[in-house]
Protein backbone atom coordinates (compact mmCIF):
# COMPACT_ATOMS: atom_id res chain seq x y z
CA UNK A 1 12.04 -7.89 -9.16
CA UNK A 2 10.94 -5.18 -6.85
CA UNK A 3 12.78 -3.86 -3.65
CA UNK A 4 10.11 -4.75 -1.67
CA UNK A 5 11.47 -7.42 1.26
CA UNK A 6 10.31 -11.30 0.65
CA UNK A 7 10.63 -13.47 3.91
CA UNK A 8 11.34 -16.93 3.80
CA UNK A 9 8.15 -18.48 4.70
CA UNK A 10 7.14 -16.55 1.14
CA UNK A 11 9.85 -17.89 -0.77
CA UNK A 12 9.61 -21.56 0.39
CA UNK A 13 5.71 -21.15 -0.61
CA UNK A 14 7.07 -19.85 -4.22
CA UNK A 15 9.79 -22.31 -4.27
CA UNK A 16 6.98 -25.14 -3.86
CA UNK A 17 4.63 -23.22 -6.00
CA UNK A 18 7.17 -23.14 -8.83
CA UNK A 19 7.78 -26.79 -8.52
CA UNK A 20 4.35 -27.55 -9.31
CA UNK A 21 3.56 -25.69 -12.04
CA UNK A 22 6.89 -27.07 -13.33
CA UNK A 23 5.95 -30.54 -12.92
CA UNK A 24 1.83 -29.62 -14.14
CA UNK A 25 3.84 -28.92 -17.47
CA UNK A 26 6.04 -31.51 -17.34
CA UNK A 27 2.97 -34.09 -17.08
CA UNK A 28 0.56 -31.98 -19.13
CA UNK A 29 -1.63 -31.90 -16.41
CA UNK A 30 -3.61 -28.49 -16.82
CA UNK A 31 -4.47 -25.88 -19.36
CA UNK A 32 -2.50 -23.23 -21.07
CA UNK A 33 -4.24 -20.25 -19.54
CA UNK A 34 -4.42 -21.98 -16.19
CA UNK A 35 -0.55 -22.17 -16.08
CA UNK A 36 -0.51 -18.22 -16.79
CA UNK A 37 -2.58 -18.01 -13.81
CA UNK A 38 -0.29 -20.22 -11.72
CA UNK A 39 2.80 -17.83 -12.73
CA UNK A 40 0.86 -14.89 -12.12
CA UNK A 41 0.17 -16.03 -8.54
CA UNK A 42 4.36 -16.86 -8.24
CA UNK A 43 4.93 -13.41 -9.38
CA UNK A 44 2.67 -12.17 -7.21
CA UNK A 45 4.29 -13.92 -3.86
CA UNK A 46 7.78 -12.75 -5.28
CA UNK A 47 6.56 -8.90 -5.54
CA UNK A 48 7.70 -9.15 -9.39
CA UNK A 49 5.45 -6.27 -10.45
CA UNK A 50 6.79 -6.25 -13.64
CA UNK A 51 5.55 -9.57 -14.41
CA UNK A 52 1.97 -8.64 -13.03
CA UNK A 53 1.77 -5.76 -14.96
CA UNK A 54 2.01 -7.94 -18.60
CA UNK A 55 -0.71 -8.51 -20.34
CA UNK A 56 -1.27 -12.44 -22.00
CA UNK A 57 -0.71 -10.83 -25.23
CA UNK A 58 2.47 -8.89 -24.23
CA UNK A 59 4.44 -12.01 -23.31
């Protein structure tokens, strides 16, 4: 993660985020490449730049 600041509003949006896209997988409830999208978007709200920077075929 970066060193860049994340306030709590953030994290209790990514903590929310992160347990839908677990339960999405847990119920097979969306696509493969829609999931990627969902934990680009968490990555994204946590300023994990190294994350964003991954290509789909680097992971």
């Amino acid at each position: 993660m970066s060193n860049l600041p994340v306030n709590a509003k953030t994290l209790e949006e990514a903590l929310q985020f992160s347990e839908e896209i677990l339960t999405s997988i847990e119920l097979e409830t969306t696509s493969l490449s829609s999931y990627m999208l969902k934990a680009s978007r968490l990555a994204r709200l946590l300023n994990d730049f190294d994350y964003q920077q991954k290509k789909p075929i680097d992971m």
